[in-house]
C-alpha atoms as a PDB file:
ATOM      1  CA  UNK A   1      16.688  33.748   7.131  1.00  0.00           C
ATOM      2  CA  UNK A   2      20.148  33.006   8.240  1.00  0.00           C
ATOM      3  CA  UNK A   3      21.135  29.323   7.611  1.00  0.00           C
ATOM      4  CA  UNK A   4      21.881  28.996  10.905  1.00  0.00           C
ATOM      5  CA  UNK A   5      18.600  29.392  11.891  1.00  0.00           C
ATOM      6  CA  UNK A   6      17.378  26.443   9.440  1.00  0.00           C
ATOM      7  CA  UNK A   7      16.107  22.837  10.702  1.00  0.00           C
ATOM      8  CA  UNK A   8      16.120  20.157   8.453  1.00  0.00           C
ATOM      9  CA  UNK A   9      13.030  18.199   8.164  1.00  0.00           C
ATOM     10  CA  UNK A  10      13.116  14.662   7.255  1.00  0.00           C
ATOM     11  CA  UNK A  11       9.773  13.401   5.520  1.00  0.00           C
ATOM     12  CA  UNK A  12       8.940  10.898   8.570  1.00  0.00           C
ATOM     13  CA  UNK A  13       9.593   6.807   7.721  1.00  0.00           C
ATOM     14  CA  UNK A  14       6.313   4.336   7.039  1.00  0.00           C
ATOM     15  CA  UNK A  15       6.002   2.716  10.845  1.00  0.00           C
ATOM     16  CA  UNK A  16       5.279  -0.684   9.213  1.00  0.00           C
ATOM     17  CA  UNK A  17       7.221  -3.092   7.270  1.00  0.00           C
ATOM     18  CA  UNK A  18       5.230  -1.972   4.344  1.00  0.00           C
ATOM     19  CA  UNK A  19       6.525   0.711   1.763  1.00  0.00           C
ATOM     20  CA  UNK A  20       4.497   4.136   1.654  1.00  0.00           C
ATOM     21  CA  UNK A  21       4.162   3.246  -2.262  1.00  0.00           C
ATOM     22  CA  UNK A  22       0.664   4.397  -3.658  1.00  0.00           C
ATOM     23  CA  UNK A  23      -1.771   1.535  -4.193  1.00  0.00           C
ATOM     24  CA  UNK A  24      -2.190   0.260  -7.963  1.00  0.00           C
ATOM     25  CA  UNK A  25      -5.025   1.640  -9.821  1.00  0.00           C
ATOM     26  CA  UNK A  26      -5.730  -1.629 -11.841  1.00  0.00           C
ATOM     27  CA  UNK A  27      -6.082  -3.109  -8.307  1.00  0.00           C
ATOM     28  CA  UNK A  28      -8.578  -0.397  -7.253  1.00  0.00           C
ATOM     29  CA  UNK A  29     -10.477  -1.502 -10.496  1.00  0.00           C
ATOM     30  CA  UNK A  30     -10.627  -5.610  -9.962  1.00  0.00           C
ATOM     31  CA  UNK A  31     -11.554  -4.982  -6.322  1.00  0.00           C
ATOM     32  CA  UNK A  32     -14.153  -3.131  -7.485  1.00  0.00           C
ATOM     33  CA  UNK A  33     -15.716  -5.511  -9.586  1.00  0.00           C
ATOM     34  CA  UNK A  34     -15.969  -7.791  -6.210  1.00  0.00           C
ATOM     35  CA  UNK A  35     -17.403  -4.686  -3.666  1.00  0.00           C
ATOM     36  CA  UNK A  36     -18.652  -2.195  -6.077  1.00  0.00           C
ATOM     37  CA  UNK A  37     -19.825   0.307  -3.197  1.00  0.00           C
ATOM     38  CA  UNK A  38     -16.301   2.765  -3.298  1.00  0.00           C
ATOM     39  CA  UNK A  39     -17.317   3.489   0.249  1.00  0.00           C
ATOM     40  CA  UNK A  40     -17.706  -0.008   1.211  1.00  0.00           C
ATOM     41  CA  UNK A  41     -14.322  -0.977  -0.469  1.00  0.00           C
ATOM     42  CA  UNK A  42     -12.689   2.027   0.990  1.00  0.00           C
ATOM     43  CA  UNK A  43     -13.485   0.836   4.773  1.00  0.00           C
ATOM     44  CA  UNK A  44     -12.231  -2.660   3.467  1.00  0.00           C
ATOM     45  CA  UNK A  45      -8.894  -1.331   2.739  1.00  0.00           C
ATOM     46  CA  UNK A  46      -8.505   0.851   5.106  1.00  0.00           C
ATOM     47  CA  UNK A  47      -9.213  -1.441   7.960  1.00  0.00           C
ATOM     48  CA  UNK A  48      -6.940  -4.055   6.568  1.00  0.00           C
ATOM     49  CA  UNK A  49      -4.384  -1.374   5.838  1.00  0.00           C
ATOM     50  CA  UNK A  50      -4.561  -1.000   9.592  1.00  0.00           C
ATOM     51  CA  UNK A  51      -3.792  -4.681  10.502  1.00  0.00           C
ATOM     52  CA  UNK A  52      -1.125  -4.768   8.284  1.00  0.00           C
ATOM     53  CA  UNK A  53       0.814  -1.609  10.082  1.00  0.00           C
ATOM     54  CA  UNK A  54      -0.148  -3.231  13.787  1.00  0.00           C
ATOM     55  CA  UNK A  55       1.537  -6.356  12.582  1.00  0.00           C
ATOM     56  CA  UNK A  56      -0.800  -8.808  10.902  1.00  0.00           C
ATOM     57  CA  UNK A  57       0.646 -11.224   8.707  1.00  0.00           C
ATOM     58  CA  UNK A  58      -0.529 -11.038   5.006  1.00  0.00           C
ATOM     59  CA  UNK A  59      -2.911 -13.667   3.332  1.00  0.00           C
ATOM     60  CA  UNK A  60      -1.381 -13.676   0.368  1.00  0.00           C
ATOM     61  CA  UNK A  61       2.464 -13.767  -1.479  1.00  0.00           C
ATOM     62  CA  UNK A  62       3.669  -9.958  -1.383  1.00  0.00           C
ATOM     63  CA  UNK A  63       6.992  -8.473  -3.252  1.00  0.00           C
ATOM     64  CA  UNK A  64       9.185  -5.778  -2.002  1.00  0.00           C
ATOM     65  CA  UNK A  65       7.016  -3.329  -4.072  1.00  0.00           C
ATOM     66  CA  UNK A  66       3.921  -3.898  -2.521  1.00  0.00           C
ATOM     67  CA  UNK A  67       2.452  -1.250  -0.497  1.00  0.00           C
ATOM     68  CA  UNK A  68      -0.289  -2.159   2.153  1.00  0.00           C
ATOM     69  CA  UNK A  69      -2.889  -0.924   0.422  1.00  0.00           C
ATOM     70  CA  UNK A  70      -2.362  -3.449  -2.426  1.00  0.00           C
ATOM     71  CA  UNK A  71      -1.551  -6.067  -0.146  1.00  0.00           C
ATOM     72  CA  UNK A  72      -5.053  -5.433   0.800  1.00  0.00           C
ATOM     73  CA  UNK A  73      -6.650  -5.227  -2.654  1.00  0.00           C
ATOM     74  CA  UNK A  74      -4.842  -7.687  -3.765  1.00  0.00           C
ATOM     75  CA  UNK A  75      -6.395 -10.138  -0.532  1.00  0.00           C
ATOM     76  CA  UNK A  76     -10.005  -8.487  -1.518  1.00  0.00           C
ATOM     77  CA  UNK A  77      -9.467  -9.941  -5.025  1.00  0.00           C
ATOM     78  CA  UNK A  78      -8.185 -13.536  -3.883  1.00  0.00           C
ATOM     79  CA  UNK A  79     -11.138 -13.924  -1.478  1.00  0.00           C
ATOM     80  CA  UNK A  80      -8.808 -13.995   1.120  1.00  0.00           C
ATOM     81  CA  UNK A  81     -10.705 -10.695   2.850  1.00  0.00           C
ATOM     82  CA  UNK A  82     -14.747 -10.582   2.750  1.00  0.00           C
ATOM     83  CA  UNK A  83     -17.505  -8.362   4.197  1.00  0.00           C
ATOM     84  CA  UNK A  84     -18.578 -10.227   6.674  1.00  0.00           C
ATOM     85  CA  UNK A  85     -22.490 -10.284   7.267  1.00  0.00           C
ATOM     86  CA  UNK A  86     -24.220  -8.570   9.592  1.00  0.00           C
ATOM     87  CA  UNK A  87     -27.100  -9.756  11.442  1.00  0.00           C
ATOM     88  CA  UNK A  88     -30.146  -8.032  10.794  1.00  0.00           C
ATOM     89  CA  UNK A  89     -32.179  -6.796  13.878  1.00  0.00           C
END
């Protein structure tokens, strides 16, 4: 293949303020203490995740080095984020 021919492809930029850093695995492991379903806690995380990239503030102090998904843990583990009950019926 001729050089010519070549396209450079750019990995694509996190959309959010929010760096694409991997969440913390000692995170993973205190939020699981507080919702020890993994499936439960994933759907936590991922639906804050969400709110962070559409522009929700954070509940909590954050660093540069904080991805969303430990912004998110991290809010699990403050209390800041709950499960919230659902009726039964």
């Amino acid at each position: 293949m001729d050089a010519d021919n070549v396209i450079p492809f750019e990995q694509p930029k996190p959309v959010s303020g929010f760096s694409g850093i991997p969440m913390k695995s000692d995170l993973v492991e205190q939020a699981a203490v507080i919702v020890p379903d993994p499936q439960v806690l994933i759907n936590m995380v991922s639906k804050r995740v969400q709110q962070l990239n559409t522009g929700r503030a954070p509940l909590i102090d954050t660093v540069p080095s904080m991805g969303a998904a430990d912004i998110a843990l991290t809010e699990i583990i403050e209390g800041k984020v709950k499960l919230a009950e659902q009726p039964n019926g």
